[in-house]
Protein backbone atom coordinates (compact mmCIF):
# COMPACT_ATOMS: atom_id res chain seq x y z
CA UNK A 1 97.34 77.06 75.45
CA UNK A 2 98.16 79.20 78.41
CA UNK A 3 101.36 79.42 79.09
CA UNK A 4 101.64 80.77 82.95
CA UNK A 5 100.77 78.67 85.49
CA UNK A 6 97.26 78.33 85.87
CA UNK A 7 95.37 76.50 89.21
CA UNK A 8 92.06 75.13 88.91
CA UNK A 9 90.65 75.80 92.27
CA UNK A 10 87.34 73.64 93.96
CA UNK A 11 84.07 74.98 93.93
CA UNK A 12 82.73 75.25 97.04
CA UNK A 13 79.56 76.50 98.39
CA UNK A 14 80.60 80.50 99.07
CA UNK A 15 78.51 82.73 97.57
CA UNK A 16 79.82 85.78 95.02
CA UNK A 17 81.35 86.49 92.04
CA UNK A 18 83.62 84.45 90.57
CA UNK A 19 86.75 85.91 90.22
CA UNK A 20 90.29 84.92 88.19
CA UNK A 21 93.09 85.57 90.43
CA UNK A 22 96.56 87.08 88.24
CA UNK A 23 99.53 87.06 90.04
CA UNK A 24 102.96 87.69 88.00
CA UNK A 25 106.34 87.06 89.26
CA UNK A 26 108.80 90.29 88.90
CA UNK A 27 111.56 88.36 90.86
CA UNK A 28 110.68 89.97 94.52
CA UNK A 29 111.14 87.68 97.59
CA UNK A 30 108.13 87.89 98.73
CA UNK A 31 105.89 86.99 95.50
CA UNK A 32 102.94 84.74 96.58
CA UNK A 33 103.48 81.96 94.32
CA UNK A 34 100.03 80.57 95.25
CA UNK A 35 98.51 83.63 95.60
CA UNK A 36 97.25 81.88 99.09
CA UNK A 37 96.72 85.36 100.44
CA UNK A 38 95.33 86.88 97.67
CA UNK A 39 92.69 84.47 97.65
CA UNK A 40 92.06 84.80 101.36
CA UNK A 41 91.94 88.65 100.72
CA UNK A 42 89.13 87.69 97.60
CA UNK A 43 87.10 85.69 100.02
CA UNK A 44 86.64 88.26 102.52
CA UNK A 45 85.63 90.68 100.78
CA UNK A 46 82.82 88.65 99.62
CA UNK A 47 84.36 87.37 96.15
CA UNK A 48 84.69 83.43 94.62
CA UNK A 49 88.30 82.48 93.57
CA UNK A 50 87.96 80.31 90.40
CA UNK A 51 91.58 79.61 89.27
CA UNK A 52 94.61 81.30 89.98
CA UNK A 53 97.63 82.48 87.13
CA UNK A 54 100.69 83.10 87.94
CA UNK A 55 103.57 84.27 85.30
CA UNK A 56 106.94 85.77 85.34
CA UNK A 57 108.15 88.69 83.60
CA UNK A 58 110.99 90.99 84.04
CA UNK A 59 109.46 94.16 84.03
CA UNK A 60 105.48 95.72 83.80
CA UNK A 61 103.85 96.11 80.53
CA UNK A 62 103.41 99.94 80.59
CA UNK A 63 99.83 99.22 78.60
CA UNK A 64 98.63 96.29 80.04
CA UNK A 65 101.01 95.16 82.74
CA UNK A 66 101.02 91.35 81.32
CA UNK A 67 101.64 92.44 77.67
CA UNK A 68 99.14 91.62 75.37
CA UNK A 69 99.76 87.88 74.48
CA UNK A 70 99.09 86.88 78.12
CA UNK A 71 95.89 89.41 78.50
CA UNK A 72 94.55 86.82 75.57
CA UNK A 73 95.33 84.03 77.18
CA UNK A 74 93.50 85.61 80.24
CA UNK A 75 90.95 86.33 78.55
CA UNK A 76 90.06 83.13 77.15
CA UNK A 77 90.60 81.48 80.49
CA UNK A 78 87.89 83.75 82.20
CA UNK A 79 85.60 82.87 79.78
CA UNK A 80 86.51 79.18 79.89
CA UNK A 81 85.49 79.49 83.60
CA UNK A 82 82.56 82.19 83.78
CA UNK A 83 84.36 84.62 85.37
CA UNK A 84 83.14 87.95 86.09
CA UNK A 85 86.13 89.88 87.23
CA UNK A 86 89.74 89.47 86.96
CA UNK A 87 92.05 90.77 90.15
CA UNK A 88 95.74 91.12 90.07
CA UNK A 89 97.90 91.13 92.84
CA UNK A 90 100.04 93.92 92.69
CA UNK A 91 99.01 97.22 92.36
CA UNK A 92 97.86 98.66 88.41
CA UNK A 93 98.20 102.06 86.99
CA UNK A 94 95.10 103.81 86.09
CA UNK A 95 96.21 103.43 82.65
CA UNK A 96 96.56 99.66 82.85
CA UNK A 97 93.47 99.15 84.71
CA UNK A 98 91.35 100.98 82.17
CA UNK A 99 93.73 99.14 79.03
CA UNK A 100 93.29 95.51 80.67
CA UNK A 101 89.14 96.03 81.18
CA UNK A 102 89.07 97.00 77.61
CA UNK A 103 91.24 93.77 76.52
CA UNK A 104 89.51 92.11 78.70
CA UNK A 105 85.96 92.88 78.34
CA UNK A 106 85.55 92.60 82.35
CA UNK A 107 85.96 94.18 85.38
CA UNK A 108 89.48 94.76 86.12
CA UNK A 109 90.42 95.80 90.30
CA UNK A 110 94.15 95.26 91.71
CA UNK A 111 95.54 94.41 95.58
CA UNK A 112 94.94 98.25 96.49
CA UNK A 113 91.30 98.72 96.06
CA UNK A 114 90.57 94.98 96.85
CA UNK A 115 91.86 96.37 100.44
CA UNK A 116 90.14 99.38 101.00
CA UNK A 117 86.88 97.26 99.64
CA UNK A 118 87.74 95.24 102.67
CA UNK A 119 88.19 98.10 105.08
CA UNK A 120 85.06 99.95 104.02
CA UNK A 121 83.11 96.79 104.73
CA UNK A 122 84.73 96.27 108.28
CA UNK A 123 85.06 99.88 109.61
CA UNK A 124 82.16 99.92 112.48
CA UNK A 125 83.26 103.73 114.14
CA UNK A 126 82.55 106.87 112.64
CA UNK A 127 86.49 107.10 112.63
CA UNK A 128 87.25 104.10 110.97
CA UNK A 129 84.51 104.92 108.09
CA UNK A 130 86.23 108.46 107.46
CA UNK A 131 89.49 107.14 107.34
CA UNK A 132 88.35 104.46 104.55
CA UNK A 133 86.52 106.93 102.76
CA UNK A 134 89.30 109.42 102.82
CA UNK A 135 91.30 106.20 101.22
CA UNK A 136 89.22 105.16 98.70
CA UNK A 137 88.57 108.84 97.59
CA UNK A 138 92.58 109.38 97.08
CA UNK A 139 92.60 106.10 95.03
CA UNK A 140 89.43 107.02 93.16
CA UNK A 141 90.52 110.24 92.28
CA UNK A 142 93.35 108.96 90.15
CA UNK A 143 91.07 106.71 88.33
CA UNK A 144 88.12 109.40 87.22
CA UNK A 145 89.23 108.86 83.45
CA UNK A 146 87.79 105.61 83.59
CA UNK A 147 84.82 106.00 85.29
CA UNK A 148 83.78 108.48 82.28
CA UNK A 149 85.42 106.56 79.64
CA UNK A 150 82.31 106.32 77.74
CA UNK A 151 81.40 109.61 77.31
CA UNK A 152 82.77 111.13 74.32
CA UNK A 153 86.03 113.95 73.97
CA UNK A 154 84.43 115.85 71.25
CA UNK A 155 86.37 119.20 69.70
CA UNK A 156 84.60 122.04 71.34
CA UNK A 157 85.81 125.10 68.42
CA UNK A 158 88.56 126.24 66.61
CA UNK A 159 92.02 125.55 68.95
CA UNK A 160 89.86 124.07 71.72
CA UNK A 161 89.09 120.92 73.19
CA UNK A 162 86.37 119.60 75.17
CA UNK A 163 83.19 118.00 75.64
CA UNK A 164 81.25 116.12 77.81
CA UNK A 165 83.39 114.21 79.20
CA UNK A 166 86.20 116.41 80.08
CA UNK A 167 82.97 118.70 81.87
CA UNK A 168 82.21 115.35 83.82
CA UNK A 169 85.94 114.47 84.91
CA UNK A 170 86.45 118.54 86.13
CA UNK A 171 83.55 118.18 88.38
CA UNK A 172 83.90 114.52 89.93
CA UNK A 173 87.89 115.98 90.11
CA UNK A 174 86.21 119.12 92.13
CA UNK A 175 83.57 117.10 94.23
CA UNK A 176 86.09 114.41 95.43
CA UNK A 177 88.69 117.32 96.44
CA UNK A 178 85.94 119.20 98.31
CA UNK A 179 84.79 115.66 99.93
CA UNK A 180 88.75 114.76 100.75
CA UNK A 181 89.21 118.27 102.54
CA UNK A 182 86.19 118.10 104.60
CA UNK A 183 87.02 114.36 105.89
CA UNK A 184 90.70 115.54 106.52
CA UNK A 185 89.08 118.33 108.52
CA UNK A 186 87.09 115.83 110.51
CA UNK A 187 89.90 113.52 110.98
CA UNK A 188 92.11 116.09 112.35
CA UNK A 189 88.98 116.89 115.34
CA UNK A 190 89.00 113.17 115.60
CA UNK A 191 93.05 113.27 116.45
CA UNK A 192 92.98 116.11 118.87
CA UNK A 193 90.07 114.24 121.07
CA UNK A 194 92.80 111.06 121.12
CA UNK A 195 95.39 113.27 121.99
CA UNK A 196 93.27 114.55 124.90
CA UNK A 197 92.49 111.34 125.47
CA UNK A 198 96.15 110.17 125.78
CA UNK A 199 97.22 113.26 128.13
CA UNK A 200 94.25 112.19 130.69
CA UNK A 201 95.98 108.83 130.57
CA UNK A 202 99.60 110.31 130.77
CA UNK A 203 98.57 112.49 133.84
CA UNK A 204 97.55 109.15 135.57
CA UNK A 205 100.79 107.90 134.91
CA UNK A 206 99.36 105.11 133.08
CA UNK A 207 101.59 102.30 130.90
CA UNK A 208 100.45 102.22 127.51
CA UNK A 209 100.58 98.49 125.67
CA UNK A 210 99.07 98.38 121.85
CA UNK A 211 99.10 95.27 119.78
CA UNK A 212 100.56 95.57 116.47
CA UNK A 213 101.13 92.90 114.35
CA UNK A 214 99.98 91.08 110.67
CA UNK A 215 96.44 90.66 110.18
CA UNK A 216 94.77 87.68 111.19
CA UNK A 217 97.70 86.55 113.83
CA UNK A 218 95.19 86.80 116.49
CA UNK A 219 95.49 90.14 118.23
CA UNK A 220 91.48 89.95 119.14
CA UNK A 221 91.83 86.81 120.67
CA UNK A 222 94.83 87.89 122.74
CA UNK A 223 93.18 90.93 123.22
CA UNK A 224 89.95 89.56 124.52
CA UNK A 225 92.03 86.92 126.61
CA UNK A 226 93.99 89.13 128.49
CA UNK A 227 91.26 92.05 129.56
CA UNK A 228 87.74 89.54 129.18
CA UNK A 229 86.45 92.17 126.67
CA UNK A 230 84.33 90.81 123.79
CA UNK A 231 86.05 92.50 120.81
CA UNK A 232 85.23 91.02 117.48
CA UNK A 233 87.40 88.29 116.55
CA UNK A 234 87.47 85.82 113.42
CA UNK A 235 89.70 83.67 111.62
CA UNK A 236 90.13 85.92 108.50
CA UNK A 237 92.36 89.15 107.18
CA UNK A 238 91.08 92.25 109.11
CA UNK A 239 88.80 91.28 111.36
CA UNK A 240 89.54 94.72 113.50
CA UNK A 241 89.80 97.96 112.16
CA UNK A 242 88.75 100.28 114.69
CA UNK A 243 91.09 100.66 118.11
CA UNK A 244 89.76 99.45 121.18
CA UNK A 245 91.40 100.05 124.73
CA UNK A 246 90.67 98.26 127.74
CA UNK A 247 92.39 98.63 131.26
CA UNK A 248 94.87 95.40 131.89
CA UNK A 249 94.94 94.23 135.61
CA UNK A 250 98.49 93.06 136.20
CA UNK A 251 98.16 91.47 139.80
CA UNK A 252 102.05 90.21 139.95
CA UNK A 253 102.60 94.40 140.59
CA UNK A 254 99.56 95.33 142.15
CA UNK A 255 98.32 98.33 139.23
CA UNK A 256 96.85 98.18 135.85
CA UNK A 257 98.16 99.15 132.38
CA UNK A 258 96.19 100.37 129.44
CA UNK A 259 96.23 97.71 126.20
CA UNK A 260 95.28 98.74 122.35
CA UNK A 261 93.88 96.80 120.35
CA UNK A 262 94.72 98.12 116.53
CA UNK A 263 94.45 97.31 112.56
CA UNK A 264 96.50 94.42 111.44
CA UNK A 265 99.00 95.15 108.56
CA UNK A 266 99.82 93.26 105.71
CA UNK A 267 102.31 93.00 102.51
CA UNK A 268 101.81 96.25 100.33
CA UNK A 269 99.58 97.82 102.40
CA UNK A 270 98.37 101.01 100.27
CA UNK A 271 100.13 104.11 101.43
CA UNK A 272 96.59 105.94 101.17
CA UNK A 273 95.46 103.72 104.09
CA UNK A 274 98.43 104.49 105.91
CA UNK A 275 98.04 107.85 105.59
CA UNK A 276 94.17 107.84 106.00
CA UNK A 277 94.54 105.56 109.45
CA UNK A 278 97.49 107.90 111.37
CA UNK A 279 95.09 108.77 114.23
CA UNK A 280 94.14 105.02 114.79
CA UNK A 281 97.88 103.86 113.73
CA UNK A 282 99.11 107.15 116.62
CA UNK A 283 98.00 104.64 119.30
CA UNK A 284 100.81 102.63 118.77
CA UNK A 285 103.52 105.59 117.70
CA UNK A 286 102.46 106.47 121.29
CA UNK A 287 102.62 103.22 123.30
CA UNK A 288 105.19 102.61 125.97
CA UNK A 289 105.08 98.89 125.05
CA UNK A 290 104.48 97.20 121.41
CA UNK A 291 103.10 93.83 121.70
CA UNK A 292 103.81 91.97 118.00
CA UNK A 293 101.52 89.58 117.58
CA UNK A 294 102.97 86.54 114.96
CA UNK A 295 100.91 83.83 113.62
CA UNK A 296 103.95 81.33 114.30
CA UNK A 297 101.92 78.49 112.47
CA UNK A 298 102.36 80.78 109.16
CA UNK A 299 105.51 79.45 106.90
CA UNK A 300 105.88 82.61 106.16
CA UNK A 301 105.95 84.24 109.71
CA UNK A 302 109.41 85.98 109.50
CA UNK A 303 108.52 87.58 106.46
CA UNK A 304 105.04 88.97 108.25
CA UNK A 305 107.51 90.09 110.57
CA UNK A 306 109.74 91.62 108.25
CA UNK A 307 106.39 93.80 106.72
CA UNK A 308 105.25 94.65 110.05
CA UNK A 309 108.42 96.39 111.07
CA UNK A 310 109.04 98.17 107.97
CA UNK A 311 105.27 99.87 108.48
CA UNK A 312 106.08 100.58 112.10
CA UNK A 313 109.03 102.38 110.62
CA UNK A 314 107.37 104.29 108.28
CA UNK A 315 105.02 105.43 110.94
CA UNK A 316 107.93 106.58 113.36
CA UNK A 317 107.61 103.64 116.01
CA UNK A 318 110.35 102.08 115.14
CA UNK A 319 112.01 102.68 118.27
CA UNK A 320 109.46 101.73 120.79
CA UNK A 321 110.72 98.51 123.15
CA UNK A 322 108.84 95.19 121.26
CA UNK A 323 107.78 91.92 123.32
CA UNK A 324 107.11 89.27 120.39
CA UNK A 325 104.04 87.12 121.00
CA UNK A 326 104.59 84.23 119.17
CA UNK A 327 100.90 82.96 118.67
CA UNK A 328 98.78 79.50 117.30
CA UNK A 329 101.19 77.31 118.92
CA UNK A 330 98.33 74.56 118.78
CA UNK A 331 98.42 74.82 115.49
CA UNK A 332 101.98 74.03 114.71
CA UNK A 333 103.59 70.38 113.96
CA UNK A 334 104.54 68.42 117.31
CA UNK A 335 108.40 68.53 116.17
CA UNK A 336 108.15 72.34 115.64
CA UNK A 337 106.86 72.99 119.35
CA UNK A 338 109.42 75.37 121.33
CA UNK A 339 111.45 73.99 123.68
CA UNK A 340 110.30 76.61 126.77
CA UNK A 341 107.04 79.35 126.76
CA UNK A 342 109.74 82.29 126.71
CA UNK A 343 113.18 83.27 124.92
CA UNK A 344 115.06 85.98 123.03
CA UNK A 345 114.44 86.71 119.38
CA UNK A 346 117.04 88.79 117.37
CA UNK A 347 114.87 91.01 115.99
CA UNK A 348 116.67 93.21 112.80
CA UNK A 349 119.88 93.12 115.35
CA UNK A 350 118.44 93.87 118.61
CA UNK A 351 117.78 90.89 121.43
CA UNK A 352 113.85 90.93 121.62
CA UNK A 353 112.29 88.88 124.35
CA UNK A 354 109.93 86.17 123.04
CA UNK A 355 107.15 84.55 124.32
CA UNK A 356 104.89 81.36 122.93
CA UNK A 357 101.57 80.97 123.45
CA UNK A 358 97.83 79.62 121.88
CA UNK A 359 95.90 82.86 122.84
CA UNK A 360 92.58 80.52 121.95
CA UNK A 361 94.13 78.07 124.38
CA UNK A 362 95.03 79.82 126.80
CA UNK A 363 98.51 78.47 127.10
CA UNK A 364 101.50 80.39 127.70
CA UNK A 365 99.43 83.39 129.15
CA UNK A 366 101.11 83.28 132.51
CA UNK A 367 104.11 83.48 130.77
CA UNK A 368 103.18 86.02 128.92
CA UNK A 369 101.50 88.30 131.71
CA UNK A 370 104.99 87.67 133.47
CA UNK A 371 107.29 89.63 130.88
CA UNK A 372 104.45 92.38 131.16
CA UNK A 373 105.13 92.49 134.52
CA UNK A 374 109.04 93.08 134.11
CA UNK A 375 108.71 94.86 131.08
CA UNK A 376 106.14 97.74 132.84
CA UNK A 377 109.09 97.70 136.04
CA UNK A 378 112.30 98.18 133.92
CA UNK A 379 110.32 100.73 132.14
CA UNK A 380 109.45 102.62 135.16
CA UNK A 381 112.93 101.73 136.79
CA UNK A 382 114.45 103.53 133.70
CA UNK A 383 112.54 106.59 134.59
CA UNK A 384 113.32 106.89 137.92
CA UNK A 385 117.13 106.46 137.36
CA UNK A 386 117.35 109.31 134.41
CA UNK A 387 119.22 111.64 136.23
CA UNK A 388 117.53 115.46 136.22
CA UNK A 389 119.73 117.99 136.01
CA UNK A 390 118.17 121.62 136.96
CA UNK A 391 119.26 124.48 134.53
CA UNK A 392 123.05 126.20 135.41
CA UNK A 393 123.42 129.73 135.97
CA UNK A 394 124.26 130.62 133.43
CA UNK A 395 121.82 128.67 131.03
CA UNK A 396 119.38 130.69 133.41
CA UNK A 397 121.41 134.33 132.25
């Protein structure tokens, strides 16, 4: 008898391999009790949800995260089912991952490489696939002991140790080092040509918009609404990866403003990715204007918004002025429509203007373009009233 909380989930017609979702409850706010975006993440990247388990425990098994007595349970459940992998939710050790395939007999992958799996099948630019390789490489590069785990450790003479495997470990260690140097090489070229990029822009005095927000809130579709491009966009987690920028014709004022279109963030993003996507992720360090994008149908918007901040922070645009976009309001309940297209938000203590809108729709766009409009002239109102003060005398001796 199993004795988390197991869901028997419908089979439907989607194709690949069917997969037992494990989520377990440390006590966090934001656990996923139904693992609802787990399972989202499983189907894009090609995989079958068969049942989700959730359990609660107050602390990780350092051996095999769940402790033994629910890896058996597991275990029998998969097999009960046909499953052919087993993903967890939160992110495993390397020591875990290798102990739990061994309990387990299967395939064992957590949140983290379920992600960049996801990334590396999206990335379309010859940036976006080196920054997922340069990922996937950090992540596999703590993991080599189980990629060679079948190769023997023999005693290689008196005192020493060795064998083939070790041999094999020391040169994948070697090759994936040399192959992570030469990508961070190529990322930093990549970087200075966006920089160049961005000073062209700066010396035409242009006013820089990028839309950040949680994946799948609908940043495309806003994106392709306001500027008529036709960037790729789909009702599932990361549709976008690579950073597209199209001029914005703001006829209220007469000019035009340059709008981003970047990668969508989620809950536990790895820290590899965030690291490996800086010169994509720069756009918006750089903006004048943030856009956040919220998928207000979402019950759990404010927490989206919540993770979406705290990776701005850690990327150091934390400080850049925010216009929330609260988007899908055609998919929200009649008694949860707002009241008016625009408002202010307290946003982690400061007053954020708000605006609603169904970017699909097309409703609340005029609103929307408005605030662009007096968000672009208070900017470059602010400029024009910073006082200049020309060195002294003496600063000049």
């Amino acid at each position: 008898m199993l004795l988390a909380r197991v869901t028997n989930l419908q089979q439907s017609d989607t194709k690949g391999a069917p997969t037992l979702l494990v989520g377990v409850d440390f006590g966090l706010p934001h656990f996923d009790d139904e693992l609802e975006e787990l399972g989202l993440l499983a189907q894009t990247a090609g995989l079958r949800p068969v049942a989700r388990v959730t359990c609660k425990r107050r602390a990780p098994d350092a051996a095999l995260f769940i402790g033994s007595g629910k890896a058996d349970e597991i275990k029998e459940l998969a097999l009960q089912l046909g499953a052919q992998e087993v993903l967890f939710d939160q992110s495993l050790s390397p020591a875990q991952q290798r102990n739990l395939e061994r309990h387990l007999e299967l395939p064992v992958n957590d949140r983290t490489l379920l992600i960049l799996q996801i990334f590396s099948q999206r990335a379309r630019s010859h940036e976006g696939k080196l920054q997922v390789e340069l990922a996937r490489l950090q992540y596999l590069s703590t993991r080599l002991v189980r990629r060679w785990s079948h190769l023997e450790r023999q005693s290689g003479g008196i005192g020493l140790r060795g064998g083939p495997g070790e041999t094999q470990i020391e040169l994948d260690r070697r090759m994936i080092g040399d192959n992570i140097k030469r990508i961070k090489e190529r990322l930093v070229k990549v970087k200075r040509q966006r920089q160049t990029q961005r000073r062209q822009r700066d010396r035409r005095d242009t006013f820089n918009i990028s839309l950040v927000g949680y994946t799948n809130a609908g940043k495309s579709t806003l994106f392709n609404a306001l500027v008529k491009a036709r960037t790729y966009a789909a009702d599932q987690l990361f549709a976008t990866l690579d950073t597209t920028t199209r001029q914005l014709y703001l006829g209220e004022m007469g000019r035009t403003v340059s709008l981003s279109d970047t990668v969508g963030f989620i809950r536990d993003l790895p820290h590899g990715l965030i690291d490996a996507f800086q010169a994509t992720l720069q756009e918006a360090v750089d903006a004048d204007l943030l856009l956040h994008v919220v998928d207000f149908s979402s019950h759990e918007h404010v927490e989206q918004i919540a993770q979406v901040q705290r990776v701005l922070a850690e990327i150091g645009a934390a400080d850049i002025p925010q216009l929330l976009v609260f988007n899908k309001i055609d998919a929200v309940a009649a008694e949860n429509q707002p009241a008016t297209f625009h408002d202010v938000y307290d946003l982690d203590g400061v007053p954020t203007p708000r605006v609603f809108i169904s970017a699909q729709q097309g409703l609340g766009l005029p609103a929307l373009r408005q605030l662009l409009v007096e968000q672009v002239l208070a900017a470059k109102a602010s400029t024009i009233s910073e006082p200049h003060f020309p060195p002294s005398d003496e600063a000049a001796m």
